[in-house]
Protein backbone atom coordinates (compact mmCIF):
# COMPACT_ATOMS: atom_id res chain seq x y z
CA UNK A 1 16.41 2.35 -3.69
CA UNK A 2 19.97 0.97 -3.80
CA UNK A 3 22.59 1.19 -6.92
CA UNK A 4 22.09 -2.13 -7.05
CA UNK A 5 18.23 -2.10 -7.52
CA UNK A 6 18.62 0.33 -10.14
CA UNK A 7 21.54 -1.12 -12.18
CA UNK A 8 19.66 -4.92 -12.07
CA UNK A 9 16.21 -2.94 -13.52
CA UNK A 10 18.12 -1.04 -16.25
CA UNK A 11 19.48 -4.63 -17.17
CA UNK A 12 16.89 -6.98 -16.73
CA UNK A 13 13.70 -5.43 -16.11
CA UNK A 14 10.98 -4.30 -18.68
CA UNK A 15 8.58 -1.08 -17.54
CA UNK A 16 5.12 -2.33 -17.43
CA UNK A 17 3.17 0.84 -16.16
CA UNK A 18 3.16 3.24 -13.25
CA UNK A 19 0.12 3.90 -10.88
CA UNK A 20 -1.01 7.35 -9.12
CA UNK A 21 1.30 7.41 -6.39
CA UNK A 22 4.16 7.38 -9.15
CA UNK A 23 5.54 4.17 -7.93
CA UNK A 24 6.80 2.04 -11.67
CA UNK A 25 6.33 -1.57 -12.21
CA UNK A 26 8.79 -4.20 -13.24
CA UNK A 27 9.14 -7.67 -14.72
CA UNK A 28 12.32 -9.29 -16.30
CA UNK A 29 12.67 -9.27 -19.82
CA UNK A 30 14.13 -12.43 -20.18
CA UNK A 31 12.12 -14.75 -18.57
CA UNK A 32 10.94 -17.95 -20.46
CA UNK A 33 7.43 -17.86 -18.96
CA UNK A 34 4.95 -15.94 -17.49
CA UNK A 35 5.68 -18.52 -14.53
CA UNK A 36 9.62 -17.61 -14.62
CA UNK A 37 9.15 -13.92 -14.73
CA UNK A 38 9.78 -11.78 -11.70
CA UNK A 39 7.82 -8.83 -10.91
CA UNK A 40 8.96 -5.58 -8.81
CA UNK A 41 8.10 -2.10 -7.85
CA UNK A 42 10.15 0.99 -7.53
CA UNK A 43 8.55 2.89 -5.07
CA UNK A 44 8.22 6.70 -5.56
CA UNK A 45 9.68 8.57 -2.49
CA UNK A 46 9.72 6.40 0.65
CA UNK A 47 9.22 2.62 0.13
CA UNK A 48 6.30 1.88 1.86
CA UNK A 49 4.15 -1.50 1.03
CA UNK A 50 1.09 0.54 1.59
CA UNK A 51 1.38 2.75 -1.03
CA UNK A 52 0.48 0.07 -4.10
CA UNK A 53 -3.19 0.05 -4.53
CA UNK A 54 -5.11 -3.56 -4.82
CA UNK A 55 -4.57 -3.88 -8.60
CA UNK A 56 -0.89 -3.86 -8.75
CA UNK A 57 -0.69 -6.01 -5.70
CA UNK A 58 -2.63 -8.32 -7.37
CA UNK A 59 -0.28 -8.19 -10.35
CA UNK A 60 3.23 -8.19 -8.16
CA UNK A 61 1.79 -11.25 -6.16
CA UNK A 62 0.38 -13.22 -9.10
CA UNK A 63 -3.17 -13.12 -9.05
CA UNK A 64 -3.41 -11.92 -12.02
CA UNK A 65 -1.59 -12.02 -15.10
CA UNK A 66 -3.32 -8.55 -16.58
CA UNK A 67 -0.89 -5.81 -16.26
CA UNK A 68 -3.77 -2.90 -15.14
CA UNK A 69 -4.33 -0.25 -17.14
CA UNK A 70 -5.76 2.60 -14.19
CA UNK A 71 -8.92 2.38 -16.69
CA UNK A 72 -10.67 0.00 -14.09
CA UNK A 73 -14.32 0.84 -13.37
CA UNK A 74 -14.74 1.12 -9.91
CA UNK A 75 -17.24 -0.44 -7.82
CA UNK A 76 -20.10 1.37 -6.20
CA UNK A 77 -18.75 0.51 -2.59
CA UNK A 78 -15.16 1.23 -3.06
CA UNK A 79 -13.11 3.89 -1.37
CA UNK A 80 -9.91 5.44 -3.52
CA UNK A 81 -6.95 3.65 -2.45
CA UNK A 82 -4.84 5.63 0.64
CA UNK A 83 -1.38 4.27 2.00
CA UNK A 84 -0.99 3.33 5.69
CA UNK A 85 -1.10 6.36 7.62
CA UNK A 86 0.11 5.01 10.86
CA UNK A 87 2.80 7.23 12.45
CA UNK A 88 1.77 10.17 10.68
CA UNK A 89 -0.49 13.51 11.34
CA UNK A 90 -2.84 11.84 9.42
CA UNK A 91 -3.66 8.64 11.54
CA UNK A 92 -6.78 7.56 12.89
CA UNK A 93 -7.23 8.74 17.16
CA UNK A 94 -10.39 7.80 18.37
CA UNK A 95 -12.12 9.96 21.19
CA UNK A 96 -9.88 9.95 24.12
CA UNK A 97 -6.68 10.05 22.31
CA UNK A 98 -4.30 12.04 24.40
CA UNK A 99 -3.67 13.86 21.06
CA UNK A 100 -7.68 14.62 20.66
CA UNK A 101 -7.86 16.06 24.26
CA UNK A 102 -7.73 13.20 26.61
CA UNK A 103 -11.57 13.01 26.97
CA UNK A 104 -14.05 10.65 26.10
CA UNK A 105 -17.27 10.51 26.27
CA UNK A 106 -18.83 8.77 29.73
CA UNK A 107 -19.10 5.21 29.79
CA UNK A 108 -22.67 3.36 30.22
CA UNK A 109 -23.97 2.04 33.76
CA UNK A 110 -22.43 -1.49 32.57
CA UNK A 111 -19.11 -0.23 33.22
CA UNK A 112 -17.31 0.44 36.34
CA UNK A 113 -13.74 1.67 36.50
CA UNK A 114 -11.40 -0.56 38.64
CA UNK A 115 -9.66 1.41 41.78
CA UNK A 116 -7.16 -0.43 43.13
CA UNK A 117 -7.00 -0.57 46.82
């Protein structure tokens, strides 16, 4: 985050809440309207899009006007919220990644390997 971020939030913007990652939320003070307001994040650490979970992205992008409270049941089928771990030690390789070994499991008699000739 720049000098500049930080200097227009301690001016203009109004702390509405933090989530788990520590990232805070943002919206101008001054703004006429719910319409006219703006809405940011200050990411905590690197600033990666990934790391605000759905309810605050539904806030920052206007979906909603309720600023969530982290008191949100959850619903039977949903998964805690994890950033984007492309790039990292943590990504997804399926079987036959060169980083899991290279080897994958032998194909069914539908499928025939082209040779070039």
């Amino acid at each position: 985050m720049t000098i500049g971020t930080r200097l227009y939030t301690w001016l203009r913007g109004e702390a509405v809440g933090t989530d788990p990652f520590g990232n805070r939320y943002y919206r101008s003070k001054n703004a006429r309207s719910v319409r006219l307001e703006r809405r940011w994040v200050l990411y905590q650490g690197e600033p990666e899009a990934s790391k605000v979970p759905p309810q605050w992205n539904a806030w920052l992008h206007r979906t909603t006007d309720v600023v969530p409270s982290g008191n949100e049941p959850a619903r039977p089928w949903q998964k805690p919220h994890e950033p984007n771990q492309t790039g990292t030690a943590l990504a997804y390789r399926p079987p036959g990644h060169t980083y899991r070994g290279g080897q994958r499991a032998k194909a069914t008699g539908d499928y025939e390997p082209w040779r070039p000739s």
